[in-house]
PDB file of N, CA and C in Angstrom:
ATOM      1  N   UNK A   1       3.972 -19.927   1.858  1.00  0.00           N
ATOM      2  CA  UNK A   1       4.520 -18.774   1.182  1.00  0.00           C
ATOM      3  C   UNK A   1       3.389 -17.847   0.741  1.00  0.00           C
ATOM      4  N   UNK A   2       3.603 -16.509   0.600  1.00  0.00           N
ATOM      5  CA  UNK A   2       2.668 -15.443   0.267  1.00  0.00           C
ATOM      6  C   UNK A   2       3.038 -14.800  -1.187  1.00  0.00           C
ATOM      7  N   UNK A   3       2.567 -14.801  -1.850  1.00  0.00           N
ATOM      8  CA  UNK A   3       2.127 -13.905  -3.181  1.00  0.00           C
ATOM      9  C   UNK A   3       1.677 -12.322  -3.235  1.00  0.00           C
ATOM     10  N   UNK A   4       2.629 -11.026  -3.109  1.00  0.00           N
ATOM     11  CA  UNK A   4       1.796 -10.684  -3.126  1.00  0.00           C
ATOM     12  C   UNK A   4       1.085  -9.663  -4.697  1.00  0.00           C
ATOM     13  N   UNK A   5       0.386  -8.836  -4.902  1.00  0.00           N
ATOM     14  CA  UNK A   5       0.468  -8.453  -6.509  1.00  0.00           C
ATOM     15  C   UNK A   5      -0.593  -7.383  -6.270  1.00  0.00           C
ATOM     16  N   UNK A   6      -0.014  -5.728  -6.626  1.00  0.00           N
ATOM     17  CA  UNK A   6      -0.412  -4.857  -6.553  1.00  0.00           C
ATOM     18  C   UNK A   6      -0.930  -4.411  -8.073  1.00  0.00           C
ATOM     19  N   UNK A   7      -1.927  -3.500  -8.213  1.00  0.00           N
ATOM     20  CA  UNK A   7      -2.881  -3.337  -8.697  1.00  0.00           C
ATOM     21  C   UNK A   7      -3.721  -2.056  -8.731  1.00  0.00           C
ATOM     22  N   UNK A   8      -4.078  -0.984  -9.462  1.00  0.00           N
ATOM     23  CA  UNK A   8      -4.591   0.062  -9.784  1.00  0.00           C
ATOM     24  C   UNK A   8      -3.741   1.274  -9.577  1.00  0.00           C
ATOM     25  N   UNK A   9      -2.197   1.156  -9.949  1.00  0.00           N
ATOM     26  CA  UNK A   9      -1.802   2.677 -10.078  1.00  0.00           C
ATOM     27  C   UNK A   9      -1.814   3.013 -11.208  1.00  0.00           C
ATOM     28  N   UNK A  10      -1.453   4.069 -11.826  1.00  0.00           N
ATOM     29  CA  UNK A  10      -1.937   4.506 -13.033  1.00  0.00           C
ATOM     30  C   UNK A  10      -0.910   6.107 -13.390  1.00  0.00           C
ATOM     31  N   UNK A  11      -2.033   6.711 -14.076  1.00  0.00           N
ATOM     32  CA  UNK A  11      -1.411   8.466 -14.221  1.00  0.00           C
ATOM     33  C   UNK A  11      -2.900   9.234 -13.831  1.00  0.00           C
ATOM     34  N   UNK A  12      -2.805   9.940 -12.933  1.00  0.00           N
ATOM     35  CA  UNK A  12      -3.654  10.696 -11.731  1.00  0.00           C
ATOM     36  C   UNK A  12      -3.700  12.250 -12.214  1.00  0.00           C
ATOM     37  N   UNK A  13      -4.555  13.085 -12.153  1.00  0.00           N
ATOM     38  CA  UNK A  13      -4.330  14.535 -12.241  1.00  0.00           C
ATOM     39  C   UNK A  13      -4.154  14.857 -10.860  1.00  0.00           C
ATOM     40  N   UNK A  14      -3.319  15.790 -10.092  1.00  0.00           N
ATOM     41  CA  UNK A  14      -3.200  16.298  -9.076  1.00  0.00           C
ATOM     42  C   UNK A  14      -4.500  16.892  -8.276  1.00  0.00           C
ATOM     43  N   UNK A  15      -5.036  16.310  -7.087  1.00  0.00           N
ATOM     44  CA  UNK A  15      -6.148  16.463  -6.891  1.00  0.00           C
ATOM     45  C   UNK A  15      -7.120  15.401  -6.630  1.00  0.00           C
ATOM     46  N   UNK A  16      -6.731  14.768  -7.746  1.00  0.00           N
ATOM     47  CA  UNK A  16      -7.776  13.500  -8.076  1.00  0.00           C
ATOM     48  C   UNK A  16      -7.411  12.430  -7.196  1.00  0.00           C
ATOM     49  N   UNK A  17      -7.889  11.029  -7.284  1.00  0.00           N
ATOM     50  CA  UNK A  17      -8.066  10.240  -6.410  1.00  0.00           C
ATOM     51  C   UNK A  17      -7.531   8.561  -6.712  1.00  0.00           C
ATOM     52  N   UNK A  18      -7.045   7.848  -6.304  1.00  0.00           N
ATOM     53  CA  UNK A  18      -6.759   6.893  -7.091  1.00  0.00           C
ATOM     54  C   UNK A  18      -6.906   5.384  -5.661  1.00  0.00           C
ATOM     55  N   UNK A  19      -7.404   4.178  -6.330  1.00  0.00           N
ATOM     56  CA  UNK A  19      -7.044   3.375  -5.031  1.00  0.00           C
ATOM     57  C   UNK A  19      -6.081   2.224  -5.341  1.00  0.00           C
ATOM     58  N   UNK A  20      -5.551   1.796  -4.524  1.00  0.00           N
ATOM     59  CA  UNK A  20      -4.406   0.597  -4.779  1.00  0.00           C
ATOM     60  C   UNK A  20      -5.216  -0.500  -4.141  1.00  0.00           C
ATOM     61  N   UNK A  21      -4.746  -1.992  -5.026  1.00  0.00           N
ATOM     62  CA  UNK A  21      -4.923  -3.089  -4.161  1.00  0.00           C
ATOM     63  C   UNK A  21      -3.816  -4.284  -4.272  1.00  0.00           C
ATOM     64  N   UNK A  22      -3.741  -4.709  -2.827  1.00  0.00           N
ATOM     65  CA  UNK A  22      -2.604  -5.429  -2.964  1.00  0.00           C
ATOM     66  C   UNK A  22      -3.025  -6.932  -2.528  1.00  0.00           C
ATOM     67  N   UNK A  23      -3.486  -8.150  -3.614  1.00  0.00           N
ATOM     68  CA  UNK A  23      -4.126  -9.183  -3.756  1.00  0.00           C
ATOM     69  C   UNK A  23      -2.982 -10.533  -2.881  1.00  0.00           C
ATOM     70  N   UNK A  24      -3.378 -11.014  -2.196  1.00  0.00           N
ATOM     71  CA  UNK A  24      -2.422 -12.122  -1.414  1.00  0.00           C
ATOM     72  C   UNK A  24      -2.553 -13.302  -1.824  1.00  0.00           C
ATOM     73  N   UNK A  25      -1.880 -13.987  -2.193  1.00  0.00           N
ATOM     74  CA  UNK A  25      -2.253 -15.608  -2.344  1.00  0.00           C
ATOM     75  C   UNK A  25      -2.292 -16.069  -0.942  1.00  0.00           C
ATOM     76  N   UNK A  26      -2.539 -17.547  -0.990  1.00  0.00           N
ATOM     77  CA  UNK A  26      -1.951 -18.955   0.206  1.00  0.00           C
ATOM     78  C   UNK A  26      -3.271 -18.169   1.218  1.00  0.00           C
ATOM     79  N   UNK A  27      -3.279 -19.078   2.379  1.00  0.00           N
ATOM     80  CA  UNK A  27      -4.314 -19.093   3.275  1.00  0.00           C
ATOM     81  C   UNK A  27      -4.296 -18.361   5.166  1.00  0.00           C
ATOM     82  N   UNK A  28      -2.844 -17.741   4.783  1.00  0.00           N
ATOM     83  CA  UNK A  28      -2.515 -17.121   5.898  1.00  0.00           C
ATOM     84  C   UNK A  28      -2.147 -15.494   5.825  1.00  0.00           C
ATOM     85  N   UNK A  29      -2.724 -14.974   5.154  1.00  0.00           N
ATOM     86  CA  UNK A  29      -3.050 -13.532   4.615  1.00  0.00           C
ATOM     87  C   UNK A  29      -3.382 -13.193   6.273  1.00  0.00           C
ATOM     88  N   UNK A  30      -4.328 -13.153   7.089  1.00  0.00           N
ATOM     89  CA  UNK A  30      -5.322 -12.609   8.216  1.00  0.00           C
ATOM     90  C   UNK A  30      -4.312 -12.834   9.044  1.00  0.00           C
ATOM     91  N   UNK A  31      -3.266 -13.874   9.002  1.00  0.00           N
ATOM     92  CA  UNK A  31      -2.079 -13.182  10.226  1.00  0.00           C
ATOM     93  C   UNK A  31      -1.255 -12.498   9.874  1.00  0.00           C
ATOM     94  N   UNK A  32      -1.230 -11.756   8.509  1.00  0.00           N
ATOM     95  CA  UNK A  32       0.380 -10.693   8.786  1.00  0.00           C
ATOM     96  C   UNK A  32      -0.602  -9.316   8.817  1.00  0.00           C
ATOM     97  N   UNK A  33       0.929  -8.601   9.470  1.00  0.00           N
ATOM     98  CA  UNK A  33       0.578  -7.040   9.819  1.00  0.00           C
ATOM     99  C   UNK A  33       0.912  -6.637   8.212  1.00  0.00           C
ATOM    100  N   UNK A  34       0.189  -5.767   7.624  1.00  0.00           N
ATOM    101  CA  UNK A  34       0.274  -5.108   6.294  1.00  0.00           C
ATOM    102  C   UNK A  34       0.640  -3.923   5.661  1.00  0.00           C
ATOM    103  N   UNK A  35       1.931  -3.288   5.288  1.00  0.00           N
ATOM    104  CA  UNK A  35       1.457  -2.116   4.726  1.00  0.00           C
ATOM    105  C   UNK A  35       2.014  -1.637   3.341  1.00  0.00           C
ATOM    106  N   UNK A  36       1.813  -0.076   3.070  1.00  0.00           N
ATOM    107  CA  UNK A  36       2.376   0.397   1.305  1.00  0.00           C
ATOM    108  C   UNK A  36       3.822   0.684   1.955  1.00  0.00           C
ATOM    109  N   UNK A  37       4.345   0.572   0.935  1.00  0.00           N
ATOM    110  CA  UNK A  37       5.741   1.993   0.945  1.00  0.00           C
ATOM    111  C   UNK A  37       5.642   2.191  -0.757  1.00  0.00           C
ATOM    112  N   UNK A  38       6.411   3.570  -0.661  1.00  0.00           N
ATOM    113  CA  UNK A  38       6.814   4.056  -2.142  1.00  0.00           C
ATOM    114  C   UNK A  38       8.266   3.938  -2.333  1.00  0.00           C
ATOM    115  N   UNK A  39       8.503   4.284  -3.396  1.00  0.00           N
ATOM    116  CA  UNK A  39       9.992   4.633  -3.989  1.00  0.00           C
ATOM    117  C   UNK A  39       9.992   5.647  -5.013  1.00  0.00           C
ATOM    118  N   UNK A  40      10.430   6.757  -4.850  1.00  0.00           N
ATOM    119  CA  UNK A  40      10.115   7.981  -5.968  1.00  0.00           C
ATOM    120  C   UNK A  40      11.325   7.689  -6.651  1.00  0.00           C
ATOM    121  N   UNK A  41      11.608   8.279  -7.939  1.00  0.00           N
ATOM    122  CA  UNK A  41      12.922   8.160  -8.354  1.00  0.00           C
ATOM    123  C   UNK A  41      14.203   8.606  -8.120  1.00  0.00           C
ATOM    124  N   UNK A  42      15.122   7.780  -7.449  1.00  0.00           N
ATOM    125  CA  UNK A  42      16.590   8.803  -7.047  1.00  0.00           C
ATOM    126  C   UNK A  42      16.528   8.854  -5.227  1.00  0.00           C
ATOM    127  N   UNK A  43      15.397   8.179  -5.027  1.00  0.00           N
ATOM    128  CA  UNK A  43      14.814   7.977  -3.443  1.00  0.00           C
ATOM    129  C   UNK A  43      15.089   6.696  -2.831  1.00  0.00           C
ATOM    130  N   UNK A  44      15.142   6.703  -1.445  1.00  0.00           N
ATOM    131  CA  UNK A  44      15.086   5.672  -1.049  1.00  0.00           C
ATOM    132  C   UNK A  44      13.533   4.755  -0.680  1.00  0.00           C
ATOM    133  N   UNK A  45      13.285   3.911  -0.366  1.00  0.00           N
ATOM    134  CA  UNK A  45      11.868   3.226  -0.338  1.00  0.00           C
ATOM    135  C   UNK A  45      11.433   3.876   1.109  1.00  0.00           C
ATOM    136  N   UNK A  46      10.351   4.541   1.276  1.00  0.00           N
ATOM    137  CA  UNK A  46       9.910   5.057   2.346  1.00  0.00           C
ATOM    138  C   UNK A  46       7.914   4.623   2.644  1.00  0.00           C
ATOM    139  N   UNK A  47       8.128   4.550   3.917  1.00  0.00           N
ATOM    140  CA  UNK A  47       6.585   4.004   4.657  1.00  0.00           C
ATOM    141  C   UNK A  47       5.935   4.889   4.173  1.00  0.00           C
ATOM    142  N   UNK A  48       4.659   4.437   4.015  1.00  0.00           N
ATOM    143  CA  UNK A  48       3.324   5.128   3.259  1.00  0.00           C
ATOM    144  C   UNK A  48       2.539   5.134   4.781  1.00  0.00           C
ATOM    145  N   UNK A  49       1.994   3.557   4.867  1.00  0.00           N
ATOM    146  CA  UNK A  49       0.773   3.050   5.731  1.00  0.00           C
ATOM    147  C   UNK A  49       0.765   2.030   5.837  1.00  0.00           C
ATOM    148  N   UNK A  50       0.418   1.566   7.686  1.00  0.00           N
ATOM    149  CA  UNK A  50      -0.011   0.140   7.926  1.00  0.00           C
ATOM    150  C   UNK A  50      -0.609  -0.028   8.419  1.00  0.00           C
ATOM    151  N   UNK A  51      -1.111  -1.615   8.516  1.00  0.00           N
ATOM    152  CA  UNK A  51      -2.422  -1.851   9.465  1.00  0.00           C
ATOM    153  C   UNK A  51      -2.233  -3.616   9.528  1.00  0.00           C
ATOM    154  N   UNK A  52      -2.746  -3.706  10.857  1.00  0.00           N
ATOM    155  CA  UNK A  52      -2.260  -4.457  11.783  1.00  0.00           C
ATOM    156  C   UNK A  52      -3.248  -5.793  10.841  1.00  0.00           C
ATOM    157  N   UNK A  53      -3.309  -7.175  11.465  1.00  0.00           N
ATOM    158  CA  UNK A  53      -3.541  -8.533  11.010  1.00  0.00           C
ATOM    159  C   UNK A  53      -5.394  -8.284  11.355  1.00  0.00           C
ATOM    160  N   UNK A  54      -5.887  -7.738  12.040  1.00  0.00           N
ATOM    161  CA  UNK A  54      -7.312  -7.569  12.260  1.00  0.00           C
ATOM    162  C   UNK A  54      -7.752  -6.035  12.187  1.00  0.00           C
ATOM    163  N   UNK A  55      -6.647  -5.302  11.409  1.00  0.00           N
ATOM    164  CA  UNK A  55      -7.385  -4.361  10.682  1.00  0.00           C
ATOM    165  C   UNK A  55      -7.889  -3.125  11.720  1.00  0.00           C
ATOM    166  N   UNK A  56      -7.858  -3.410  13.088  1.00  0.00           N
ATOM    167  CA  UNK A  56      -8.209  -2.754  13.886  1.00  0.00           C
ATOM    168  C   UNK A  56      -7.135  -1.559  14.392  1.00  0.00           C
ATOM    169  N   UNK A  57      -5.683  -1.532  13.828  1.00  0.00           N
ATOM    170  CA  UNK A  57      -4.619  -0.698  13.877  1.00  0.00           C
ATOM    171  C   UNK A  57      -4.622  -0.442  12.908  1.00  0.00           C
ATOM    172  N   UNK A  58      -4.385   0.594  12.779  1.00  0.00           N
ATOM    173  CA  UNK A  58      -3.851   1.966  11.276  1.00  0.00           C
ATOM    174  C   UNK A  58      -2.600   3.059  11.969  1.00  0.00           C
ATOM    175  N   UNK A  59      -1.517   3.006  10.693  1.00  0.00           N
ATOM    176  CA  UNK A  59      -0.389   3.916  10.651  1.00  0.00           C
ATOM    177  C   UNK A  59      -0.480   4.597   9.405  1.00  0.00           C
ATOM    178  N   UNK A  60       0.229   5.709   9.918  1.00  0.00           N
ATOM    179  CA  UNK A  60       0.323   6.625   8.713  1.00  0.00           C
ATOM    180  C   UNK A  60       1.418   7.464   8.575  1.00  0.00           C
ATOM    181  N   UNK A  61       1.874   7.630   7.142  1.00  0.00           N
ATOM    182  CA  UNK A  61       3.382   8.687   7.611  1.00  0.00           C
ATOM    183  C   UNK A  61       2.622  10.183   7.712  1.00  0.00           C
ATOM    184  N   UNK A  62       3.700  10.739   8.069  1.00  0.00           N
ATOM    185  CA  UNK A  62       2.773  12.575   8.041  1.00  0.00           C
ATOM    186  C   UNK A  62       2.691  12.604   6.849  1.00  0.00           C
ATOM    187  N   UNK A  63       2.808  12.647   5.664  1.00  0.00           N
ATOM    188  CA  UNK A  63       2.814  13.157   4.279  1.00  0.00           C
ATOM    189  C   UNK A  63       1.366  12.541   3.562  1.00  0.00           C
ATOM    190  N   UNK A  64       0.978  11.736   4.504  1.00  0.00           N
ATOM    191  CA  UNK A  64      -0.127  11.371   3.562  1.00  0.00           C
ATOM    192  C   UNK A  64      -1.259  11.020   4.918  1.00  0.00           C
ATOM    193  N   UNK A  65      -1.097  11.520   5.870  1.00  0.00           N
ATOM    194  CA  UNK A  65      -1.912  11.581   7.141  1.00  0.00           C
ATOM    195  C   UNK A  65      -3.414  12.474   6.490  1.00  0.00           C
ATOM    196  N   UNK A  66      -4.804  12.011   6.123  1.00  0.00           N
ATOM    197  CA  UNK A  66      -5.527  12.960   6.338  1.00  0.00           C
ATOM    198  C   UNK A  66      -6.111  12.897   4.713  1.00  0.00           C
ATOM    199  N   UNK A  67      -4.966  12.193   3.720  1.00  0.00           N
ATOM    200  CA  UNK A  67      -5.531  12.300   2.784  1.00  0.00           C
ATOM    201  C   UNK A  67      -5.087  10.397   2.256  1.00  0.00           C
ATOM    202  N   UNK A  68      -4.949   9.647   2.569  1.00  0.00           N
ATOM    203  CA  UNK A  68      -4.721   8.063   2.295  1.00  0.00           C
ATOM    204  C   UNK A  68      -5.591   7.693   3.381  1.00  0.00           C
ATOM    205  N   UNK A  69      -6.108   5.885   3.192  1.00  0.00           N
ATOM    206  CA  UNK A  69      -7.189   5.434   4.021  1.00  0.00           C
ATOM    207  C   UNK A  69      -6.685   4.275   3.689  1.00  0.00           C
ATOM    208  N   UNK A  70      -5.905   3.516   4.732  1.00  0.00           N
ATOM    209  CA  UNK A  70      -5.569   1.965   3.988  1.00  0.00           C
ATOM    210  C   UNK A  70      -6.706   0.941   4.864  1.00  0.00           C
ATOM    211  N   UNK A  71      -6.716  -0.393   4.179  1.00  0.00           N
ATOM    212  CA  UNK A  71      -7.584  -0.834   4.789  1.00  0.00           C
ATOM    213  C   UNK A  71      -7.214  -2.339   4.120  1.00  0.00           C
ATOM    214  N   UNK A  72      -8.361  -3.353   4.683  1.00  0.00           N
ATOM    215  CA  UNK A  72      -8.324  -4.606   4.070  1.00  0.00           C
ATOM    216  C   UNK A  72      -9.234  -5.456   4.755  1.00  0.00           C
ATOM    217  N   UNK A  73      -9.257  -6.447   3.728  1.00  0.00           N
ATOM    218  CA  UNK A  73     -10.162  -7.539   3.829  1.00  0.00           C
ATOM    219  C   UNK A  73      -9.508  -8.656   3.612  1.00  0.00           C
ATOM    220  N   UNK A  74      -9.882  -9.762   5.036  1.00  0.00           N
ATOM    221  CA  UNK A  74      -9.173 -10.615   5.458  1.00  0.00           C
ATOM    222  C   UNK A  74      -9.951 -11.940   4.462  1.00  0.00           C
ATOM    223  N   UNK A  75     -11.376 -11.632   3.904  1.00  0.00           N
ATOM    224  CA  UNK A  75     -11.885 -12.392   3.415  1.00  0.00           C
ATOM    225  C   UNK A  75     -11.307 -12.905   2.005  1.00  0.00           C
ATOM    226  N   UNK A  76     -11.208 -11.944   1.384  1.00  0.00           N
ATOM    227  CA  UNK A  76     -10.920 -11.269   0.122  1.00  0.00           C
ATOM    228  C   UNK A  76      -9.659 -11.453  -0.106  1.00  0.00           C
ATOM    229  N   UNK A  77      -8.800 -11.712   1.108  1.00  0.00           N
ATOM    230  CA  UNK A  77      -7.191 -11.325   0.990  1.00  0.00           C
ATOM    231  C   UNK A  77      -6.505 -10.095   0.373  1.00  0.00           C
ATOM    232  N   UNK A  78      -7.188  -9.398   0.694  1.00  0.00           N
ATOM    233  CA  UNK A  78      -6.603  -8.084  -0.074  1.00  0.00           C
ATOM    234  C   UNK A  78      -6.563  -7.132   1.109  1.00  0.00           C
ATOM    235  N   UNK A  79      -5.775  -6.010   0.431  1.00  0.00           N
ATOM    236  CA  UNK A  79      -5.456  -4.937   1.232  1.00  0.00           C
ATOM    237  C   UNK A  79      -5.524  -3.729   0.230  1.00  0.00           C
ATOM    238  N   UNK A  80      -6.358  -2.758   0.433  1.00  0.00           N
ATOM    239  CA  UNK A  80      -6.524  -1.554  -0.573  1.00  0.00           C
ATOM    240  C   UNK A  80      -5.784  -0.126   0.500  1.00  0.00           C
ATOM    241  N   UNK A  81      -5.366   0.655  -0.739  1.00  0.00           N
ATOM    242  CA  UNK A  81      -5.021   2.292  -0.128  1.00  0.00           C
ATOM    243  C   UNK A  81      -6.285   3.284  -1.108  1.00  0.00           C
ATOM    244  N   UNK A  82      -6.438   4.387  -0.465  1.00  0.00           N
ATOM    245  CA  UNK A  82      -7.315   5.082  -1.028  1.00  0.00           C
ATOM    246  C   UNK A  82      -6.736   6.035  -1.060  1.00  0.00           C
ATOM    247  N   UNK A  83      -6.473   6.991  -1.898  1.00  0.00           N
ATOM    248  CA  UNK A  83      -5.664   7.914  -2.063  1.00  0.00           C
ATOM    249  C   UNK A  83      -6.250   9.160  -2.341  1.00  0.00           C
ATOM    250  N   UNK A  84      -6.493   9.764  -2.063  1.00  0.00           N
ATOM    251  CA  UNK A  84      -7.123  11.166  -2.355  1.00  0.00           C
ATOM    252  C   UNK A  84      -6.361  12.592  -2.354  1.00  0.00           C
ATOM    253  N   UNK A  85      -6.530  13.835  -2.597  1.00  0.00           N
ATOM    254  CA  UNK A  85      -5.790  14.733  -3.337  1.00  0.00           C
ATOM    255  C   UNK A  85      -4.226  14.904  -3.174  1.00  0.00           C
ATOM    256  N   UNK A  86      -4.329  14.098  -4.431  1.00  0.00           N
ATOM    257  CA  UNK A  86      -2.915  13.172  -4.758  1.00  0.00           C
ATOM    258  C   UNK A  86      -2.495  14.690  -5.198  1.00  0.00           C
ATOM    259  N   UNK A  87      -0.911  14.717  -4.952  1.00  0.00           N
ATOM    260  CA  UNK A  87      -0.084  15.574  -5.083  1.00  0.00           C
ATOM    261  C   UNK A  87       0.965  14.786  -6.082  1.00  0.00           C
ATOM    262  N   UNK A  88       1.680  15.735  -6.549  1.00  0.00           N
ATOM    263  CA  UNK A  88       2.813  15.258  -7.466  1.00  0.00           C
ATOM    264  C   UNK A  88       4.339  15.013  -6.737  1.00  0.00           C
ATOM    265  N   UNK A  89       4.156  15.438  -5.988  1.00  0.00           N
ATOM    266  CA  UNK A  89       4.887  14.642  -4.834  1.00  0.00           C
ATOM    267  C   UNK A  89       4.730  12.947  -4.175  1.00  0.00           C
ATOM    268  N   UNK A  90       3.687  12.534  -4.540  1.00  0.00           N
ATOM    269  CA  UNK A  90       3.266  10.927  -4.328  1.00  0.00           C
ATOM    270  C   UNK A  90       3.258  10.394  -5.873  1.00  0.00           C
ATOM    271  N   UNK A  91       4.054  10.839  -6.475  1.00  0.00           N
ATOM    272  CA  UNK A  91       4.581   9.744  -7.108  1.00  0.00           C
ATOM    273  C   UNK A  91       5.808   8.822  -6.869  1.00  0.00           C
ATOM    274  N   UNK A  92       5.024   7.611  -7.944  1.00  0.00           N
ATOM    275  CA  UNK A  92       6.444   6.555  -7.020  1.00  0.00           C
ATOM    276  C   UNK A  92       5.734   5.123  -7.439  1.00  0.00           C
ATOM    277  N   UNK A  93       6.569   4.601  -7.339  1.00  0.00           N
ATOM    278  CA  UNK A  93       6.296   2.929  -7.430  1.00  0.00           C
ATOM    279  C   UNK A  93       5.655   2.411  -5.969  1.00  0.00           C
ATOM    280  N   UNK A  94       4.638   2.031  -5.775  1.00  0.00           N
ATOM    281  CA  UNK A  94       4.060   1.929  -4.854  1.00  0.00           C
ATOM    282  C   UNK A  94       4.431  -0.029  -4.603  1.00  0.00           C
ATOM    283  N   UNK A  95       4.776  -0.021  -3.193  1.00  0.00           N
ATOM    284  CA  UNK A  95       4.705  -1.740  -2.791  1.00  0.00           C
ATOM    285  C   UNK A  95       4.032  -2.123  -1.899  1.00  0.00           C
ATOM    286  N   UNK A  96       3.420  -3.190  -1.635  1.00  0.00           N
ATOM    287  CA  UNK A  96       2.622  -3.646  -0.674  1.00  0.00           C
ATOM    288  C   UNK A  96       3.862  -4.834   0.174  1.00  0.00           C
ATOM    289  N   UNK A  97       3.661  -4.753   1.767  1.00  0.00           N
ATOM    290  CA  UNK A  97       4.361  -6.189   2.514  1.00  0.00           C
ATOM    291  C   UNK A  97       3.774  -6.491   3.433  1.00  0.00           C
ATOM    292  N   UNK A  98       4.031  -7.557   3.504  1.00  0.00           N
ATOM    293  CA  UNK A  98       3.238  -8.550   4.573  1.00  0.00           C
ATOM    294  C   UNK A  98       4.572  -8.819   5.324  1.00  0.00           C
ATOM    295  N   UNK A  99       4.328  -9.069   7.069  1.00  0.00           N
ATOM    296  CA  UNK A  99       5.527  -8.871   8.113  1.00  0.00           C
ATOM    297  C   UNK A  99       4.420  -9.082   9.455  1.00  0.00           C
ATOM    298  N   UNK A 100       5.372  -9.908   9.752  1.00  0.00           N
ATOM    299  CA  UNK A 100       4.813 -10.651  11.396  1.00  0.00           C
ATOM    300  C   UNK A 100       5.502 -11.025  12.236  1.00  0.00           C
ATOM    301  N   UNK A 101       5.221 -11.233  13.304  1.00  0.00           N
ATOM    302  CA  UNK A 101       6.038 -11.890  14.865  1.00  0.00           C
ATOM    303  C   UNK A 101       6.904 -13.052  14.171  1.00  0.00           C
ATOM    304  N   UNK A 102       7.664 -13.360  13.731  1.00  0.00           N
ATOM    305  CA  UNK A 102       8.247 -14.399  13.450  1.00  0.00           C
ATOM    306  C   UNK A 102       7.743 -15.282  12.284  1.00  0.00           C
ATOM    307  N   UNK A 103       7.344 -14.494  11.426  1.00  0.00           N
ATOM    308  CA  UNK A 103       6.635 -14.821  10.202  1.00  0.00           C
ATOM    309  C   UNK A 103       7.809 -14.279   9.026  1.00  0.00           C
ATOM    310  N   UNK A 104       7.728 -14.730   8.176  1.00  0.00           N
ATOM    311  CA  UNK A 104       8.473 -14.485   6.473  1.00  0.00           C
ATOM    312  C   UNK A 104       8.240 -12.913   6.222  1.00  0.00           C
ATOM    313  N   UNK A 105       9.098 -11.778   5.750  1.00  0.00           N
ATOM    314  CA  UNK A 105       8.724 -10.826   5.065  1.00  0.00           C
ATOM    315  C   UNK A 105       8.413 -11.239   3.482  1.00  0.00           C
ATOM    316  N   UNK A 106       7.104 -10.594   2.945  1.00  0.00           N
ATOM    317  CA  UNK A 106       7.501 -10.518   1.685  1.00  0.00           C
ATOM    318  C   UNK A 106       6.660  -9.283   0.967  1.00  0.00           C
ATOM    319  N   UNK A 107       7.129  -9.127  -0.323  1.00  0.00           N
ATOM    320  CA  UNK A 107       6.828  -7.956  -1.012  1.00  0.00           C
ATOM    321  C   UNK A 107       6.363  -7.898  -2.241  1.00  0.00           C
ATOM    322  N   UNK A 108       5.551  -7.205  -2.719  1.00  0.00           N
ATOM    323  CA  UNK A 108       4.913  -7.223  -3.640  1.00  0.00           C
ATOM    324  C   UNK A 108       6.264  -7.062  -5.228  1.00  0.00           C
ATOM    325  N   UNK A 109       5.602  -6.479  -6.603  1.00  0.00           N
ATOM    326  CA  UNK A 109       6.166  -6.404  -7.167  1.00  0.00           C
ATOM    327  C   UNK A 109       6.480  -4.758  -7.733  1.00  0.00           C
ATOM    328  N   UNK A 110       5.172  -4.148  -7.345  1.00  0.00           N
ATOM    329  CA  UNK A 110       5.478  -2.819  -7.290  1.00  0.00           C
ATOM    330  C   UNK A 110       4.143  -2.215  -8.341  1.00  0.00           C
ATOM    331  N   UNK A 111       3.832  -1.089  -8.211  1.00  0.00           N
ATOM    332  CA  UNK A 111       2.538  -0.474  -9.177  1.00  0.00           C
ATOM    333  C   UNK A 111       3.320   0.673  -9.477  1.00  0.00           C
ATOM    334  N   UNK A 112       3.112   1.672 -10.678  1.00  0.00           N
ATOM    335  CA  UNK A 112       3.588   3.163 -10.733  1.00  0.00           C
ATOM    336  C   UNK A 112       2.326   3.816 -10.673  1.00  0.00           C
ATOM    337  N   UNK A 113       2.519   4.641  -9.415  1.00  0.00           N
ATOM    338  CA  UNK A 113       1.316   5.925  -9.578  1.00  0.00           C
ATOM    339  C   UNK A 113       1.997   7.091 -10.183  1.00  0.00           C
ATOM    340  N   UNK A 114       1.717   7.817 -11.097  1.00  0.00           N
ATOM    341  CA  UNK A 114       2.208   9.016 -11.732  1.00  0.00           C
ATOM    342  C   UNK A 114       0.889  10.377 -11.324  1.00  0.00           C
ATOM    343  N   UNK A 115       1.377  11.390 -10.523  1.00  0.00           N
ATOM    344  CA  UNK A 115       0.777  12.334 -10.714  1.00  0.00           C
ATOM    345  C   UNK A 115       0.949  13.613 -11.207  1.00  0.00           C
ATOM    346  N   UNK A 116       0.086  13.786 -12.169  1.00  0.00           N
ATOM    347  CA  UNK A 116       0.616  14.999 -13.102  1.00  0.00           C
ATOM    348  C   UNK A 116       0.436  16.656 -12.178  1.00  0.00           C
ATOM    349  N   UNK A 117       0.860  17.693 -12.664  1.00  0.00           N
ATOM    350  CA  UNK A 117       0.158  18.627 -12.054  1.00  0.00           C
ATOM    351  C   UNK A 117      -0.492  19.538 -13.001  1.00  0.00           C
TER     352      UNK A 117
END
């Protein structure tokens, strides 16, 4: 089973920069494919960014193409987003999931990024 537990959202000035990390328990972190989604309020949960089990694939939605950088470390078990000129439009409860070929989904518990303008 996987654990997972997100970490560094906060309240952001518009502009500014913020990074997420999403910490894995258990010892099979390096085989799932990884990514964020949000949930704004009154929204449905929508894809942020993913990246594949060796890190060597990256997705991105258009809305945050150019200014997010997800990434991770298989060592570490973690998976970070980098967020940069955050708009007030990316606010939202941010989640991290882990999802594979015939592997368990599971999901984090959720972070709030708030960006002011």
């Amino acid at each position: 089973q996987v654990q997972l537990v997100e970490s560094g959202g906060g309240l952001v000035q518009a502009g500014g920069s913020s990074r997420l990390s999403c910490a894995a328990s258990g010892r099979t972190f390096s085989s799932y494919d990884m990514g964020w989604f949000r949930q704004a309020p009154g929204k449905e949960r929508e894809f942020v960014a993913a990246i594949s089990w060796s890190g060597r694939k990256t997705y991105y939605a258009d809305s945050v193409k150019g200014r997010f950088t997800i990434s991770r470390d298989n060592a570490k078990n973690t998976m970070y987003l980098q967020m940069n000129s955050l708009k007030p439009e990316d606010t939202a409860v941010y989640y991290c999931k882990a999802a594979g070929p015939r592997l368990p989904v599971y999901w984090g518990q959720g972070t709030q990024v708030t960006v002011s303008s």
